[in-house]
N, C-alpha and C. Protein backbone atom coordinates (compact mmCIF):
# COMPACT_ATOMS: atom_id res chain seq x y z
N UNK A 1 -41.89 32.56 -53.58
CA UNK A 1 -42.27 33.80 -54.21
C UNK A 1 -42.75 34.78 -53.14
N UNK A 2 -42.57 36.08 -53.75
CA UNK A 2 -42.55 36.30 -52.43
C UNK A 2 -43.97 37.74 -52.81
N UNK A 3 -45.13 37.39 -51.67
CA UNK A 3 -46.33 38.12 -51.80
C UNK A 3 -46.36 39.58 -51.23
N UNK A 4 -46.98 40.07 -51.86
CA UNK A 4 -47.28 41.97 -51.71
C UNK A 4 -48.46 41.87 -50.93
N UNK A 5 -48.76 42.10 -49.90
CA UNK A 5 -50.42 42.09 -49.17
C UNK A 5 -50.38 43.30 -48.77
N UNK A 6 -49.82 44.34 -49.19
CA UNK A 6 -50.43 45.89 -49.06
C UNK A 6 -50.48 46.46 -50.65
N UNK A 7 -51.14 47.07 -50.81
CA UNK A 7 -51.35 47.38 -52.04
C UNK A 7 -50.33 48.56 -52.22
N UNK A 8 -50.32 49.40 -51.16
CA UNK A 8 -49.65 50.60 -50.89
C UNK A 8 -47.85 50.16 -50.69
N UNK A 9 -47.42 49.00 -50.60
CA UNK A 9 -45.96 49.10 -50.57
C UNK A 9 -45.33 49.13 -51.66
N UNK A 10 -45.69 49.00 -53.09
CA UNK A 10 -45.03 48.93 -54.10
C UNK A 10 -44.46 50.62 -54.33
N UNK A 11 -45.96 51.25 -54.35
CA UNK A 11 -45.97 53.15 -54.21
C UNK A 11 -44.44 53.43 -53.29
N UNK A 12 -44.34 53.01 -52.10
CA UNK A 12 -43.85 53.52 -51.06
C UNK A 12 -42.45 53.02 -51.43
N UNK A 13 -42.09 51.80 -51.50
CA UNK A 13 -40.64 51.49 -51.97
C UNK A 13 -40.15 52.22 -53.27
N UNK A 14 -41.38 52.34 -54.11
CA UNK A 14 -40.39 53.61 -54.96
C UNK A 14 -40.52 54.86 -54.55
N UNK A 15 -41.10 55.41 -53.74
CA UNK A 15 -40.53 56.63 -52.94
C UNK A 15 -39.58 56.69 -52.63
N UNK A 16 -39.27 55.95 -51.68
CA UNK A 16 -38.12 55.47 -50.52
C UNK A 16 -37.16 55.44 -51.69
N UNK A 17 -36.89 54.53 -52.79
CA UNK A 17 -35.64 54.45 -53.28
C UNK A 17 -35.53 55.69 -54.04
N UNK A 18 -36.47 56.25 -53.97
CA UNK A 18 -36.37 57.58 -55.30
C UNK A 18 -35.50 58.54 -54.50
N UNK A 19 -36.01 58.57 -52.85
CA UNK A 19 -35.46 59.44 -51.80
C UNK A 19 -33.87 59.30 -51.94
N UNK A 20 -33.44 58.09 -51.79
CA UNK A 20 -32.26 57.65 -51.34
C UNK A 20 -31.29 57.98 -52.60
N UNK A 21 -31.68 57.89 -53.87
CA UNK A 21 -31.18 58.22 -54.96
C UNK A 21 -30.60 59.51 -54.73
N UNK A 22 -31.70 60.24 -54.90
CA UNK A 22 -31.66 61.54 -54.68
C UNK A 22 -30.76 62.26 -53.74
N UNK A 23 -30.70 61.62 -52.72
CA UNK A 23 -29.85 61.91 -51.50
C UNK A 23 -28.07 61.89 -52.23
N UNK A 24 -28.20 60.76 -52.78
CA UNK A 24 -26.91 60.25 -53.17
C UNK A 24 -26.15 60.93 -53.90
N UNK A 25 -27.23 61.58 -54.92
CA UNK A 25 -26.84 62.52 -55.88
C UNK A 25 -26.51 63.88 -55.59
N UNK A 26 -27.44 64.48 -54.64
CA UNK A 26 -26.65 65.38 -53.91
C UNK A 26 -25.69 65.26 -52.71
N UNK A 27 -24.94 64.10 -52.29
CA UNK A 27 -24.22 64.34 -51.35
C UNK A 27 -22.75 63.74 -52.56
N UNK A 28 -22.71 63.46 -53.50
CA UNK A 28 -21.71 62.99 -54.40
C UNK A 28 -21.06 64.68 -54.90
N UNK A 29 -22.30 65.35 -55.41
CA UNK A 29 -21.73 66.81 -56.15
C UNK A 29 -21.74 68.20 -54.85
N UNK A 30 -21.99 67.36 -53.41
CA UNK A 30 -21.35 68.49 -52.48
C UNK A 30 -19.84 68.11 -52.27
N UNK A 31 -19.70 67.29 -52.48
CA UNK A 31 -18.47 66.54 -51.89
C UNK A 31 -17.04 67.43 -53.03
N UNK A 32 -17.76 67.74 -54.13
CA UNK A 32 -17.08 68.54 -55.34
C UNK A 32 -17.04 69.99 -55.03
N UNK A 33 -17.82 70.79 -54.29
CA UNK A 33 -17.57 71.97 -54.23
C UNK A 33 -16.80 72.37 -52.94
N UNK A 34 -15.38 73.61 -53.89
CA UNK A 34 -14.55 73.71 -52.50
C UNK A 34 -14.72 74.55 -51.33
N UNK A 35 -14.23 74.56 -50.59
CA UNK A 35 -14.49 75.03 -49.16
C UNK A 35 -13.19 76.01 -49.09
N UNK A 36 -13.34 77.07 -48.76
CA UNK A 36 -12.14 78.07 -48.38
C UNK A 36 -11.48 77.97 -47.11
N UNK A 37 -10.19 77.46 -47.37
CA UNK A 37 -9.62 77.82 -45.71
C UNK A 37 -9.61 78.90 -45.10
N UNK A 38 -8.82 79.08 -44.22
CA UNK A 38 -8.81 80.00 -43.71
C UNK A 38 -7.74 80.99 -43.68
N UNK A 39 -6.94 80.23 -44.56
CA UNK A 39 -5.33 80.56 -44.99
C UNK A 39 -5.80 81.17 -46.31
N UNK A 40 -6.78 80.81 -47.19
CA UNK A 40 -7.38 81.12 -48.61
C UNK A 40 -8.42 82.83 -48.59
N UNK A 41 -7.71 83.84 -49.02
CA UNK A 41 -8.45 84.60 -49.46
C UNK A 41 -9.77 84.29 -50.04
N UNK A 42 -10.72 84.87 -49.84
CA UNK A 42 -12.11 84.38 -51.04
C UNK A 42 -12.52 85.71 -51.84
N UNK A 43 -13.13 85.48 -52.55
CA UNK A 43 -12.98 86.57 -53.63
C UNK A 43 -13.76 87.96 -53.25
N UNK A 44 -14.51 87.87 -52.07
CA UNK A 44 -15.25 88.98 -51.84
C UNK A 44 -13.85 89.81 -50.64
N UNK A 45 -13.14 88.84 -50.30
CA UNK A 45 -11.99 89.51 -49.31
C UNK A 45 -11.37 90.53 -50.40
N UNK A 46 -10.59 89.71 -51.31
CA UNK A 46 -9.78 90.29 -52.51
C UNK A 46 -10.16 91.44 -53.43
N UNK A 47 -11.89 91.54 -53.36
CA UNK A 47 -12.66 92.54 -53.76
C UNK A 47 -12.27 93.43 -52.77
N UNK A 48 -12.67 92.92 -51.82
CA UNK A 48 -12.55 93.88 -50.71
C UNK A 48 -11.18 95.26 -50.56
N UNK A 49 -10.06 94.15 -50.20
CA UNK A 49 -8.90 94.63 -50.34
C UNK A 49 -8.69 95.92 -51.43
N UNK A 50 -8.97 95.28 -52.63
CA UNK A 50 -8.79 96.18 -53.94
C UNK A 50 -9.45 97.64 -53.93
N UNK A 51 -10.72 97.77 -53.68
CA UNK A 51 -11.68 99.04 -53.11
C UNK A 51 -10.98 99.94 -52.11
N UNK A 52 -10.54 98.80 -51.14
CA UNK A 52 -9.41 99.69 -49.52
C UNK A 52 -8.77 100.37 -50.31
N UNK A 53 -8.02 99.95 -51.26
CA UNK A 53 -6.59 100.56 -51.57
C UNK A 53 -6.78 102.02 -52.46
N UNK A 54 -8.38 101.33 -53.09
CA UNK A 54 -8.54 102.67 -54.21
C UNK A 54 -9.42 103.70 -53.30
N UNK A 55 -9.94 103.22 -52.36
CA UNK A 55 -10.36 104.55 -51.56
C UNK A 55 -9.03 105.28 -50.50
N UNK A 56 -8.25 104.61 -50.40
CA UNK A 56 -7.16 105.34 -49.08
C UNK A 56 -6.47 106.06 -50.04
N UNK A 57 -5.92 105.45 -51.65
CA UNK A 57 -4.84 105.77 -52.29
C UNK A 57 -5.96 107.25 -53.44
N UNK A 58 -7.23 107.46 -53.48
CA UNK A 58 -7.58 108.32 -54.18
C UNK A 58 -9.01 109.05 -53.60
N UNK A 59 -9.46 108.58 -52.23
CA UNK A 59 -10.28 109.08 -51.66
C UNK A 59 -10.10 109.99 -50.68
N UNK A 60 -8.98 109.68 -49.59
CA UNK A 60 -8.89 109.80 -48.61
C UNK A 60 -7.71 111.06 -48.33
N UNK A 61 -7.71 112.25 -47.63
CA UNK A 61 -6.63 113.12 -47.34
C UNK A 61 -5.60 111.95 -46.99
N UNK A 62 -4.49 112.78 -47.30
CA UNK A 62 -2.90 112.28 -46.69
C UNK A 62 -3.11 112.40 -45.11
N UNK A 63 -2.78 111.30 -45.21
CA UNK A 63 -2.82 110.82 -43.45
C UNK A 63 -3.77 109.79 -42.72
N UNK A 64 -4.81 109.97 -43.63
CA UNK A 64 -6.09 109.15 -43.10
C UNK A 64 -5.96 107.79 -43.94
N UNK A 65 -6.47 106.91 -43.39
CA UNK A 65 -6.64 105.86 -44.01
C UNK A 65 -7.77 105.08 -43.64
N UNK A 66 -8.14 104.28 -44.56
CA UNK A 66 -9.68 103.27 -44.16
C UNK A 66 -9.32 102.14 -43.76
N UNK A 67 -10.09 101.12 -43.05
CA UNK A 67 -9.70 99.39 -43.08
C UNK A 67 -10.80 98.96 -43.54
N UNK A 68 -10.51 98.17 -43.59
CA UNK A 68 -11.66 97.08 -44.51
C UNK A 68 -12.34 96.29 -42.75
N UNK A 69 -13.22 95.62 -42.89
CA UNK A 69 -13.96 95.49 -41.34
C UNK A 69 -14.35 94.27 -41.84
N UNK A 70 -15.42 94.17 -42.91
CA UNK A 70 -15.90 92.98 -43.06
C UNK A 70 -16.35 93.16 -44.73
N UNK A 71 -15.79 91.64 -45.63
CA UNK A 71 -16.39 91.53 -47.59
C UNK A 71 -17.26 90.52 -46.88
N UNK A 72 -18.56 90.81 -47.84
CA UNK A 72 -19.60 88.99 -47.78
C UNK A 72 -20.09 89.41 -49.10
N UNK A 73 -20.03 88.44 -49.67
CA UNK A 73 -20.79 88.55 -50.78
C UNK A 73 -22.18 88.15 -50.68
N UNK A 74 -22.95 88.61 -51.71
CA UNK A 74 -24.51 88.67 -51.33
C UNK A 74 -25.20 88.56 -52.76
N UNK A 75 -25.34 87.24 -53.65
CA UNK A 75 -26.02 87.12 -54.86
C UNK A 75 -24.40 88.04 -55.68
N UNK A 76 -25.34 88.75 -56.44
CA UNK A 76 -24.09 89.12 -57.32
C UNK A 76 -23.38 90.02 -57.07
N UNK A 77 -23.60 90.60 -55.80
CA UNK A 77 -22.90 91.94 -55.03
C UNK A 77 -22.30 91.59 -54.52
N UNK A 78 -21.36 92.70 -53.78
CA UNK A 78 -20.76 92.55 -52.44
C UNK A 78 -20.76 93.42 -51.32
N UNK A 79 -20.90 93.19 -50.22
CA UNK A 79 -21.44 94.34 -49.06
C UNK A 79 -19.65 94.25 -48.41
N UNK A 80 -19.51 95.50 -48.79
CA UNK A 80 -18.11 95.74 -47.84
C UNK A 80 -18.41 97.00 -46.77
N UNK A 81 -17.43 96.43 -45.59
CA UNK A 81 -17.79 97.67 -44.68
C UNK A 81 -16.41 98.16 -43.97
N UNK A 82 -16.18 99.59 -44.32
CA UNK A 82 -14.94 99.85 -44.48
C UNK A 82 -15.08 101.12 -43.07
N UNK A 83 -14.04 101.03 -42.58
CA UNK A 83 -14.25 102.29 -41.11
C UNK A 83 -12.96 103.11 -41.38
């Protein structure tokens, strides 16, 4: 049989396994969320794009045109920066 002579290891092994659980559980439902290549548009690009077109095609004199520089999305926005 097998004896406990710290009073404090019973506490600590269910920490420890509570930790490890836990761990498990979040490295199972990262493993589920996808990752964008680099070949993959992401949706703040595609935002992006769409804005370019409606500012060159209804903003902009004939001749001029904008580029798109950099989409990031930011919470529920998106910061585009167009030159």
């Amino acid at each position: 049989m097998i004896k406990v002579t710290d009073k404090h290891s019973i506490p600590i092994a269910i920490i420890v396994a509570g930790l490890l659980i836990a761990g498990a559980v979040i490295f199972v439902n990262l493993k589920d969320v996808p990752v964008p290549t680099s070949q993959e548009k992401t949706l703040a690009q595609q935002i992006g794009e769409k804005a370019l077109n409606f500012i060159n095609e209804n903003l902009l004199m004939a001749g001029i045109t904008a580029s798109l520089i950099e989409a990031v999305e930011e919470g529920s926005q998106y910061q585009l920066k167009v030159y």
